[in-house]
PDB file of N, CA and C in Angstrom:
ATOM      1  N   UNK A   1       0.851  -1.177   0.000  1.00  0.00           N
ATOM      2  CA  UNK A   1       0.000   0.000   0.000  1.00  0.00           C
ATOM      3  C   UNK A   1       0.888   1.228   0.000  1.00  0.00           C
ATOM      4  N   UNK A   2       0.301   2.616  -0.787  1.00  0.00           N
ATOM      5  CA  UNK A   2       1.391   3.483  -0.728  1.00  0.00           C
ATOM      6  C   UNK A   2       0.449   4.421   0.219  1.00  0.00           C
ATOM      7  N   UNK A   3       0.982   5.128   0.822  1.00  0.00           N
ATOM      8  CA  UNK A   3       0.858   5.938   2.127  1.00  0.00           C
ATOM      9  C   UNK A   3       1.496   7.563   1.279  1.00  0.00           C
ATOM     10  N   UNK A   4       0.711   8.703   1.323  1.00  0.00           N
ATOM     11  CA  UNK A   4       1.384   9.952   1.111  1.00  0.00           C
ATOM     12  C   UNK A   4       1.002  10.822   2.384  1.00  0.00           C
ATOM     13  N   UNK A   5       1.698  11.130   2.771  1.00  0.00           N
ATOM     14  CA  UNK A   5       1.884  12.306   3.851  1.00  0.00           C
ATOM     15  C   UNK A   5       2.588  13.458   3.188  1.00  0.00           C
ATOM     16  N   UNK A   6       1.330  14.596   3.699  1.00  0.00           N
ATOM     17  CA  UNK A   6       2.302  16.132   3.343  1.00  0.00           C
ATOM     18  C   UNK A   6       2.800  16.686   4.271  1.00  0.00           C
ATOM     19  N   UNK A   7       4.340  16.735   4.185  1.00  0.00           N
ATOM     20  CA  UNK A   7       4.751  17.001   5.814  1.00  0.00           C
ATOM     21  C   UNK A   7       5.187  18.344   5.873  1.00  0.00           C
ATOM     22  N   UNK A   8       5.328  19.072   6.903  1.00  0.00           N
ATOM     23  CA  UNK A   8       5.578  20.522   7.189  1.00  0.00           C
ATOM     24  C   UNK A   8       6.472  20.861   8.099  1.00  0.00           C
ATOM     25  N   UNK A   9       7.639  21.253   7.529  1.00  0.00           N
ATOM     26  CA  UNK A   9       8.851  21.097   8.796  1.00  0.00           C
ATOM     27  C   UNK A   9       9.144  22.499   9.423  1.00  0.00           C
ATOM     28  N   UNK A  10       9.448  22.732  10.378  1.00  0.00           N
ATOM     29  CA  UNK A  10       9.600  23.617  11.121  1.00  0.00           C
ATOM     30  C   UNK A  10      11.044  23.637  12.347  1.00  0.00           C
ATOM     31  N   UNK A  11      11.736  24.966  12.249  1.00  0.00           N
ATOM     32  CA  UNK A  11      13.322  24.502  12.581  1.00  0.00           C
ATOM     33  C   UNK A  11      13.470  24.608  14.375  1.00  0.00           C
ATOM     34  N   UNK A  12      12.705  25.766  14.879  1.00  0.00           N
ATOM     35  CA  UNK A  12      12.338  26.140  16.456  1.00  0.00           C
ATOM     36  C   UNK A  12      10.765  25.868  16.593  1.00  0.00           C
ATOM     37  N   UNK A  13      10.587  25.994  18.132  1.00  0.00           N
ATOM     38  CA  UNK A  13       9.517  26.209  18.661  1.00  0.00           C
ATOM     39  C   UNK A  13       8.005  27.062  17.996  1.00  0.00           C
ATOM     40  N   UNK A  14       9.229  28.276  17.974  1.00  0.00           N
ATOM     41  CA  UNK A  14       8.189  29.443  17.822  1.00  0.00           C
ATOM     42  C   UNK A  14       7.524  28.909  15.938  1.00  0.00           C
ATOM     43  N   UNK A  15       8.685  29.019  15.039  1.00  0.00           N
ATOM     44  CA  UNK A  15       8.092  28.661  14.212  1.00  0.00           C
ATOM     45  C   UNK A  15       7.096  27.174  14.017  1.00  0.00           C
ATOM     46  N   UNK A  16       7.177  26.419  14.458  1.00  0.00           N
ATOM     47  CA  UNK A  16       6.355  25.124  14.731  1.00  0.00           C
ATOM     48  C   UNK A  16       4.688  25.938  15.156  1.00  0.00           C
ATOM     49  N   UNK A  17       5.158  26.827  15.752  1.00  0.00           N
ATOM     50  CA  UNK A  17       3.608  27.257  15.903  1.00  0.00           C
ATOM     51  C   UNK A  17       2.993  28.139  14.933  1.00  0.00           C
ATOM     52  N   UNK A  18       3.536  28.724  14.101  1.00  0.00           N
ATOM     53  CA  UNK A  18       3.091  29.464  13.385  1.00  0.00           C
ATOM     54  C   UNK A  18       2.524  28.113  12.246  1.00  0.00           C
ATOM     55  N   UNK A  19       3.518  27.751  11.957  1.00  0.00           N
ATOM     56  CA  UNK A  19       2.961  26.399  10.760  1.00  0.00           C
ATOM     57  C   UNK A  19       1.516  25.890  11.366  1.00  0.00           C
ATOM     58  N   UNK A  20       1.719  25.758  12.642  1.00  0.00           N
ATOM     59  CA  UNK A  20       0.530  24.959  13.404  1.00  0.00           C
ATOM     60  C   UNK A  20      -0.646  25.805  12.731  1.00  0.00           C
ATOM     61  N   UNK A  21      -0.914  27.289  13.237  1.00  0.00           N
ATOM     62  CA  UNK A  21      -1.628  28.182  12.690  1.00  0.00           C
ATOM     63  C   UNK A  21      -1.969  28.080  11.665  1.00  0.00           C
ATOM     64  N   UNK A  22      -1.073  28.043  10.475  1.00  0.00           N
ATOM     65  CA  UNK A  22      -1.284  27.718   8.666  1.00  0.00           C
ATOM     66  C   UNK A  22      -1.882  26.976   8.842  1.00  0.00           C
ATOM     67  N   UNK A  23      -1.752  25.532   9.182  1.00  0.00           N
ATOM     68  CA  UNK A  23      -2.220  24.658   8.241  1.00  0.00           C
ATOM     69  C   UNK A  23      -2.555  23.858   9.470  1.00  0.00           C
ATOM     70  N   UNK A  24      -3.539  24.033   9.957  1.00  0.00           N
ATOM     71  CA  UNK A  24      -3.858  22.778  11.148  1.00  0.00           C
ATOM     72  C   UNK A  24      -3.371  21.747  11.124  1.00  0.00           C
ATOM     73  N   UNK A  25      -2.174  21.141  11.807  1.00  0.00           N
ATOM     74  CA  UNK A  25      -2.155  19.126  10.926  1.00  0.00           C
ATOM     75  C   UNK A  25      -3.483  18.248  11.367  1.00  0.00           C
ATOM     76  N   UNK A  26      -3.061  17.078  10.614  1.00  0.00           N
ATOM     77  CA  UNK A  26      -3.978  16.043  11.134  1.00  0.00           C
ATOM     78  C   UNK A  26      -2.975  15.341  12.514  1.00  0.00           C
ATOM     79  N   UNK A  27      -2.069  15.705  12.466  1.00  0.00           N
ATOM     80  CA  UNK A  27      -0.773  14.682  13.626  1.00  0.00           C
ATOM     81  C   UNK A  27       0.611  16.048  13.595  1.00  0.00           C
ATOM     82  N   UNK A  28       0.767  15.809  14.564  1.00  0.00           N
ATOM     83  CA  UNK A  28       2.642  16.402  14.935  1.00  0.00           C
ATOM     84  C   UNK A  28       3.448  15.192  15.183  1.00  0.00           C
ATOM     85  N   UNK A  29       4.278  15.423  15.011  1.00  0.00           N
ATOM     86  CA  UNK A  29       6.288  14.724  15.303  1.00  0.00           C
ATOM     87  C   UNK A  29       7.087  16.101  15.597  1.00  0.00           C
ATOM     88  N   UNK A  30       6.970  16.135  17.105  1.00  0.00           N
ATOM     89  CA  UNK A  30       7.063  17.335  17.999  1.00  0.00           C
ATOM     90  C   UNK A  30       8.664  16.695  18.450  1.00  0.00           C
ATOM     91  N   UNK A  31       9.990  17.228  18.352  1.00  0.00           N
ATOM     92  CA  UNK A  31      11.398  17.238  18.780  1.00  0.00           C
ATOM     93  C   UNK A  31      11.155  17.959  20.267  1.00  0.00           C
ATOM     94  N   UNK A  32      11.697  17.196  21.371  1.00  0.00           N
ATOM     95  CA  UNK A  32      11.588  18.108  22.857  1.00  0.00           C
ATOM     96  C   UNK A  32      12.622  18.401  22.893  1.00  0.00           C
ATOM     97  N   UNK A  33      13.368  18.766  22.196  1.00  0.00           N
ATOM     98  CA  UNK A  33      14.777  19.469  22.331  1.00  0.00           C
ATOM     99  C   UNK A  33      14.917  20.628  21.158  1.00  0.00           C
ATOM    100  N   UNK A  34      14.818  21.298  20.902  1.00  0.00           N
ATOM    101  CA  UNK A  34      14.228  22.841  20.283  1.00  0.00           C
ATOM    102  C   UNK A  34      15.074  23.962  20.212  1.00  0.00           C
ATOM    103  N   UNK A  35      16.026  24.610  19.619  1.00  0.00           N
ATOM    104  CA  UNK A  35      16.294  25.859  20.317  1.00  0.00           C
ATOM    105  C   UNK A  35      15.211  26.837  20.446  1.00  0.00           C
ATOM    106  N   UNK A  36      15.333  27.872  21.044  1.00  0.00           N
ATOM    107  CA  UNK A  36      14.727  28.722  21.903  1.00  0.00           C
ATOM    108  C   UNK A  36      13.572  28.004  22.480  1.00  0.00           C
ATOM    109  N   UNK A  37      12.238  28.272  22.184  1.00  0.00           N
ATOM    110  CA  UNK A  37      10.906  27.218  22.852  1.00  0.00           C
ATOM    111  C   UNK A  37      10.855  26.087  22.511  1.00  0.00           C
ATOM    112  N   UNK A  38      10.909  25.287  23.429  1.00  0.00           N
ATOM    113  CA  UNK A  38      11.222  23.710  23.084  1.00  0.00           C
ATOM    114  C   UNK A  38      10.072  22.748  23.148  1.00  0.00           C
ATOM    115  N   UNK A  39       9.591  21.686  23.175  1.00  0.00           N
ATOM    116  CA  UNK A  39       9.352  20.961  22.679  1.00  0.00           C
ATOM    117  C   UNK A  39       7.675  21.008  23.259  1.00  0.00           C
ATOM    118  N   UNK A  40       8.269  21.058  25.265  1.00  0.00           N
ATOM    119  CA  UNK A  40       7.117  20.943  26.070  1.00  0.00           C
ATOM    120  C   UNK A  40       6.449  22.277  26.215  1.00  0.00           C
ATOM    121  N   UNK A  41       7.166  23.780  25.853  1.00  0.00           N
ATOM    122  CA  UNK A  41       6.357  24.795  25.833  1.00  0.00           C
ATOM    123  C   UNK A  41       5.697  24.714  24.358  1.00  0.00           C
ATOM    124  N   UNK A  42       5.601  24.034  23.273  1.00  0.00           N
ATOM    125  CA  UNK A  42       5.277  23.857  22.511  1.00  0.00           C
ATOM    126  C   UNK A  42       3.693  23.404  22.664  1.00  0.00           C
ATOM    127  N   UNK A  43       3.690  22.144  23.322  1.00  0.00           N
ATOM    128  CA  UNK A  43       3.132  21.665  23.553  1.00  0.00           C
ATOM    129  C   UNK A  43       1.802  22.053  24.247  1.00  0.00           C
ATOM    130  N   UNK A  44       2.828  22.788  25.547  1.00  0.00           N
ATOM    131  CA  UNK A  44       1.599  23.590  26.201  1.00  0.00           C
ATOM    132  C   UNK A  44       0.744  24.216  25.596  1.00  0.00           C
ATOM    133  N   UNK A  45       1.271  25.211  25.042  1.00  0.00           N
ATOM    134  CA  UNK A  45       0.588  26.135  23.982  1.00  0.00           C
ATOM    135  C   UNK A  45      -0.767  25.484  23.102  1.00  0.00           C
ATOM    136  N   UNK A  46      -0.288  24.619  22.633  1.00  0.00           N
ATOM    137  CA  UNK A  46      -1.642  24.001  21.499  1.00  0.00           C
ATOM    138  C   UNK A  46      -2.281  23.157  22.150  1.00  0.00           C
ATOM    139  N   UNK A  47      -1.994  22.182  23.156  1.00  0.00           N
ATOM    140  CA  UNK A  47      -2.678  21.382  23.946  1.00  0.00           C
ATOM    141  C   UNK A  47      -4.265  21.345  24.093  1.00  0.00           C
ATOM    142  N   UNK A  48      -4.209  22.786  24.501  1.00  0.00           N
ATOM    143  CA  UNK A  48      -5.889  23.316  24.824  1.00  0.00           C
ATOM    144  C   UNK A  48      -6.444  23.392  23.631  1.00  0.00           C
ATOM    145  N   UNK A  49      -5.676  23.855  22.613  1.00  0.00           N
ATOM    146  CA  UNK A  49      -6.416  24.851  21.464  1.00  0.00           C
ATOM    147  C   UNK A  49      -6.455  23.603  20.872  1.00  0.00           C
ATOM    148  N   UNK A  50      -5.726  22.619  20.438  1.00  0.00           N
ATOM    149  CA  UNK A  50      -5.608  21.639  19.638  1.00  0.00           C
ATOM    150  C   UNK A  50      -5.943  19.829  20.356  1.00  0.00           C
ATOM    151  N   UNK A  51      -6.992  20.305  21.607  1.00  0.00           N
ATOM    152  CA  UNK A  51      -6.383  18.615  21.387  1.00  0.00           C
ATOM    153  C   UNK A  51      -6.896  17.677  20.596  1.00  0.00           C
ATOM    154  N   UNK A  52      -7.928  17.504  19.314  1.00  0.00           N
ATOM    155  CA  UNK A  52      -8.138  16.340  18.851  1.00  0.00           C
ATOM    156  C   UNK A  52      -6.695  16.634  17.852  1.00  0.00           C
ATOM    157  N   UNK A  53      -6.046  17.302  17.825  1.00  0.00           N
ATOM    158  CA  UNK A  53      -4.665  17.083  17.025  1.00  0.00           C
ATOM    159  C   UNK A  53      -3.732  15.964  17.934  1.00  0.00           C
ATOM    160  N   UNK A  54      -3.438  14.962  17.500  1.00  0.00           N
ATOM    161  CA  UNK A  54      -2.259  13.531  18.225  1.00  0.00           C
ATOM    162  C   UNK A  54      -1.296  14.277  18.163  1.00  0.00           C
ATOM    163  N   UNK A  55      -0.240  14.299  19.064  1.00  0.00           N
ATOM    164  CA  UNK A  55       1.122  14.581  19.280  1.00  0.00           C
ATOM    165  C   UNK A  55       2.145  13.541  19.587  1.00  0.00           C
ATOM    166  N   UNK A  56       3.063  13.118  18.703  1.00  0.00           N
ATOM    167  CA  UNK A  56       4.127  12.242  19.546  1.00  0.00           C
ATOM    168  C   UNK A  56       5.190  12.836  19.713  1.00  0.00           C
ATOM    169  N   UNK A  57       5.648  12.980  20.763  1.00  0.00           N
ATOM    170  CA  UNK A  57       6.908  13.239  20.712  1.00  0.00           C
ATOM    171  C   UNK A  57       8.131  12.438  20.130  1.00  0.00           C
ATOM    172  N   UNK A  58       9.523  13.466  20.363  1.00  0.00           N
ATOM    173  CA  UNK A  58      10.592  12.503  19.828  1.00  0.00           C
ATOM    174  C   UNK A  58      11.746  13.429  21.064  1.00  0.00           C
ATOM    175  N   UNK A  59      12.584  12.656  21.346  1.00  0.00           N
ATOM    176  CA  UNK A  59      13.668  12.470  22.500  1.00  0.00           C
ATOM    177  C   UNK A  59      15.011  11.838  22.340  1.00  0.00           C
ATOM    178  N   UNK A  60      15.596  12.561  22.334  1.00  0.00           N
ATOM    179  CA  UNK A  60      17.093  11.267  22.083  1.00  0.00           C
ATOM    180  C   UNK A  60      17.727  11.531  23.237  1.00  0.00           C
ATOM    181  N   UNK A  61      17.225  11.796  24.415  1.00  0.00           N
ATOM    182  CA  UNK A  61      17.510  11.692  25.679  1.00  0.00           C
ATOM    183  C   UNK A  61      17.300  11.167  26.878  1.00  0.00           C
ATOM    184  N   UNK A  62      16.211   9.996  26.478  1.00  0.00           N
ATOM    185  CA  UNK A  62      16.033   9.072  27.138  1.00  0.00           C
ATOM    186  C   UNK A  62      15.406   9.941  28.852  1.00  0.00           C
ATOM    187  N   UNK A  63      15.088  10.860  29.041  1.00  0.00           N
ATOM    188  CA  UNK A  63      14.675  11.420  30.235  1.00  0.00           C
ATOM    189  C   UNK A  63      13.125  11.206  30.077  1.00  0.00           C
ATOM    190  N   UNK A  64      13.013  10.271  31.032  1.00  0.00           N
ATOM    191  CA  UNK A  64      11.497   9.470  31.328  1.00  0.00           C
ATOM    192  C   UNK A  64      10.620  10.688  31.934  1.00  0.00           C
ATOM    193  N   UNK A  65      11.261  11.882  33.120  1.00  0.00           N
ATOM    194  CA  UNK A  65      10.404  12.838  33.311  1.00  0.00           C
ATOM    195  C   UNK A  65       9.724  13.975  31.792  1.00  0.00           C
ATOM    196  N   UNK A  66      10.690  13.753  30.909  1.00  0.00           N
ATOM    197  CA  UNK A  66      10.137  14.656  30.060  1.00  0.00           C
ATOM    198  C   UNK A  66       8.754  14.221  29.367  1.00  0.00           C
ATOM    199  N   UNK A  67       9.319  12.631  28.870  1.00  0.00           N
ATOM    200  CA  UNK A  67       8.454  11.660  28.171  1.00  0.00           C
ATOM    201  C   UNK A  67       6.848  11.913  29.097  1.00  0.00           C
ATOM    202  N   UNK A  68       7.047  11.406  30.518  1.00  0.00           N
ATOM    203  CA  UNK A  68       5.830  11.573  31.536  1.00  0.00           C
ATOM    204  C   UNK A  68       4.855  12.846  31.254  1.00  0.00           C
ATOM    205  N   UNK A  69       6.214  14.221  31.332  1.00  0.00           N
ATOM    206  CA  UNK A  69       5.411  15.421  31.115  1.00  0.00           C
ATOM    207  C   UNK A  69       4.545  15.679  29.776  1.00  0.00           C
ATOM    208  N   UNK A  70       5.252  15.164  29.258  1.00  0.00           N
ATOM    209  CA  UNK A  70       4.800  15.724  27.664  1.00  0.00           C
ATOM    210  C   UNK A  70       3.366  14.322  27.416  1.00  0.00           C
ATOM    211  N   UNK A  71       3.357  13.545  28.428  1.00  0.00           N
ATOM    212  CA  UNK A  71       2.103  12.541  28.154  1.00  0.00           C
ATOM    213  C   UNK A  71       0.917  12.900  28.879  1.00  0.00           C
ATOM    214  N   UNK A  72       1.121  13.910  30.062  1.00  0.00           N
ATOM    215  CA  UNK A  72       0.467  14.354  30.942  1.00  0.00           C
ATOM    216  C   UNK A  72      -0.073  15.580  30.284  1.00  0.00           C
ATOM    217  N   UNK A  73       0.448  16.206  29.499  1.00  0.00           N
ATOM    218  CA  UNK A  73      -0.314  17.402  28.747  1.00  0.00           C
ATOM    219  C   UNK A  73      -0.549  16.905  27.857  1.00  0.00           C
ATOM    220  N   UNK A  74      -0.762  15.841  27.009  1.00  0.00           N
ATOM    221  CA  UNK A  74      -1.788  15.198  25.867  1.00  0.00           C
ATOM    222  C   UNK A  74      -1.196  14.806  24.916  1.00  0.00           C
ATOM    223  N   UNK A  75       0.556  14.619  25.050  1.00  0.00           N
ATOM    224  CA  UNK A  75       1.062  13.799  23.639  1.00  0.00           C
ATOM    225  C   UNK A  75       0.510  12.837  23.909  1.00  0.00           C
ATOM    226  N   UNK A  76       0.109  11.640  22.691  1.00  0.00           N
ATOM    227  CA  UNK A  76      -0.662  10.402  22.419  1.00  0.00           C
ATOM    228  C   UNK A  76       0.764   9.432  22.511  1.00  0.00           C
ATOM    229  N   UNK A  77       1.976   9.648  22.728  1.00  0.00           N
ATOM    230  CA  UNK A  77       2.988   9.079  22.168  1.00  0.00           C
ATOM    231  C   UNK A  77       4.345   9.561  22.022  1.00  0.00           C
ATOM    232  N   UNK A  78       5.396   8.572  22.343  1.00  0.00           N
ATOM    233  CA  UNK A  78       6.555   8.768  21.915  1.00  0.00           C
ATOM    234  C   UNK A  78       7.680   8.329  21.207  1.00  0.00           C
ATOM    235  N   UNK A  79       8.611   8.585  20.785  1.00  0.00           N
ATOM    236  CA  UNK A  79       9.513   7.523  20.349  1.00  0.00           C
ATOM    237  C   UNK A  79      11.061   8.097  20.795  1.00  0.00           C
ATOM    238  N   UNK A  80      11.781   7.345  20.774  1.00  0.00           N
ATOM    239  CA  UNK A  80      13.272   7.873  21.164  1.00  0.00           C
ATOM    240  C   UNK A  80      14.092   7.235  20.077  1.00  0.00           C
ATOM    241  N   UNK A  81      15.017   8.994  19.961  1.00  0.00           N
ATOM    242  CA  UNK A  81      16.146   8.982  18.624  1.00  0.00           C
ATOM    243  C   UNK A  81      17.391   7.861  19.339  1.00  0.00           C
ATOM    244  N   UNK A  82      17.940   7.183  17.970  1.00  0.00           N
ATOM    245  CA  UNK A  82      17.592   6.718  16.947  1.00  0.00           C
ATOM    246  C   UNK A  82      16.085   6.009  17.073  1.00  0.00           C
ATOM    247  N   UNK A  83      15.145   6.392  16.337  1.00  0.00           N
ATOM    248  CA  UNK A  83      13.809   5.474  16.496  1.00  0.00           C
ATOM    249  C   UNK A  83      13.783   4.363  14.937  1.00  0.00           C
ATOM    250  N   UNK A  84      12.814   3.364  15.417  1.00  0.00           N
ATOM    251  CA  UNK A  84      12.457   2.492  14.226  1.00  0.00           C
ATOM    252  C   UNK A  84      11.664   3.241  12.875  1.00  0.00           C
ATOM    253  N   UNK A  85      12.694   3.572  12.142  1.00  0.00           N
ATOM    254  CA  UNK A  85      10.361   4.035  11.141  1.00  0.00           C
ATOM    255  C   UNK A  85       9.637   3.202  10.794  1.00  0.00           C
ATOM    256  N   UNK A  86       9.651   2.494  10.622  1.00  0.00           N
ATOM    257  CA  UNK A  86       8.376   1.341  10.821  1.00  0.00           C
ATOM    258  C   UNK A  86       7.683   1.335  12.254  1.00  0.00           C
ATOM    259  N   UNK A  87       8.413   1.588  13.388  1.00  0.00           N
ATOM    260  CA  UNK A  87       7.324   1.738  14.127  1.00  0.00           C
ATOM    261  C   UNK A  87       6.778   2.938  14.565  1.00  0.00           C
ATOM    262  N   UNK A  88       7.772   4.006  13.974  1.00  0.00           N
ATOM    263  CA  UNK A  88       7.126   5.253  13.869  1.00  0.00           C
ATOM    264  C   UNK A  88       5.467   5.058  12.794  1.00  0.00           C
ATOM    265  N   UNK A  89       5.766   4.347  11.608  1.00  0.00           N
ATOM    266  CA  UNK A  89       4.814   4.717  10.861  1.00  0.00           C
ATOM    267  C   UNK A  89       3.427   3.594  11.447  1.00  0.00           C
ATOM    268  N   UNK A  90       3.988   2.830  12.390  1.00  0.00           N
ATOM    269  CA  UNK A  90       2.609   2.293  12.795  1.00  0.00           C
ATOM    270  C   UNK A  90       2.107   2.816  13.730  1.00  0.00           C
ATOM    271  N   UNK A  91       2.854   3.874  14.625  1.00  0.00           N
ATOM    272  CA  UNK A  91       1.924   4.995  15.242  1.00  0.00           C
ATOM    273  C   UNK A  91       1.101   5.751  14.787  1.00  0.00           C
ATOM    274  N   UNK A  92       2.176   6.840  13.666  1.00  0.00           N
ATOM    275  CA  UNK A  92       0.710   7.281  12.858  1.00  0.00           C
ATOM    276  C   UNK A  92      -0.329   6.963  12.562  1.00  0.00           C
ATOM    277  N   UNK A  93      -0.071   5.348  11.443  1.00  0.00           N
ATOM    278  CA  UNK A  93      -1.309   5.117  11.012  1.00  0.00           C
ATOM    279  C   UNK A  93      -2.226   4.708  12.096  1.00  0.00           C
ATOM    280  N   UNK A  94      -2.023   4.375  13.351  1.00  0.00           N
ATOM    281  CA  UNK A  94      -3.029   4.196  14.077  1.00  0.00           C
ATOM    282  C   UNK A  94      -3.673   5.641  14.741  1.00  0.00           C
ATOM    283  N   UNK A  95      -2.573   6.291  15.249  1.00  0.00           N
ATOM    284  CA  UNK A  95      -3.267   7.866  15.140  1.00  0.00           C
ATOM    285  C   UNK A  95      -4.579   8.438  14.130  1.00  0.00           C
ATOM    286  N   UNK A  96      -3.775   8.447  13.287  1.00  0.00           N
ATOM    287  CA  UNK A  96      -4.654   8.943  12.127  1.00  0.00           C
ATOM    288  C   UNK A  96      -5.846   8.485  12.044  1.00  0.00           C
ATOM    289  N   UNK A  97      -6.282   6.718  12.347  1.00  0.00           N
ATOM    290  CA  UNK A  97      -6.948   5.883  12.167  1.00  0.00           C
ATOM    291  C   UNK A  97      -8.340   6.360  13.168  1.00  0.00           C
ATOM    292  N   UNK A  98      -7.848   6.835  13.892  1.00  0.00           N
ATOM    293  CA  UNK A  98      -8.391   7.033  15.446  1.00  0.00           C
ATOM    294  C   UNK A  98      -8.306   6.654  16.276  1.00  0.00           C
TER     295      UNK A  98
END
């Protein structure tokens, strides 16, 4: 099966939110490591405004308090760098799925 995703990349925080603004996604792949606003003030921010939007995070720092926090304000999910993409992409599609 072929799968197309239109993806929308964004380099900081702040800009991640403006894209957010453009173009509502159907899903984020939210980095908690960010320069300037990072990953979990990110988060905060759209949480309210956005939650039927899924959020997973991504971490290559293995810090279980961040993972916790960022699940406690409404990411659906995480994965840690280096991650699988295959099992990245079976998150989505179940995200997406509902």
């Amino acid at each position: 099966r072929d799968d197309c995703y239109q993806v929308v990349c964004a380099a900081n925080g702040e800009e991640a939110l403006v894209r957010w603004e453009e173009c509502e996604p159907d899903l984020v792949l939210l980095d908690m490591k960010m320069p300037g606003m990072d990953g979990l003030d990110v988060l905060t921010k759209v949480a309210g405004k956005y939650p039927h939007v899924p959020v997973i995070i991504m971490t290559a720092y293995g810090e279980l308090h961040i993972v916790e926090e960022a699940l406690n304000q409404g990411a659906r999910g995480y994965v840690t760098k280096p991650f699988d993409v295959l099992e990245l992409r079976r998150m989505v599609d179940k995200l997406l799925a509902g």
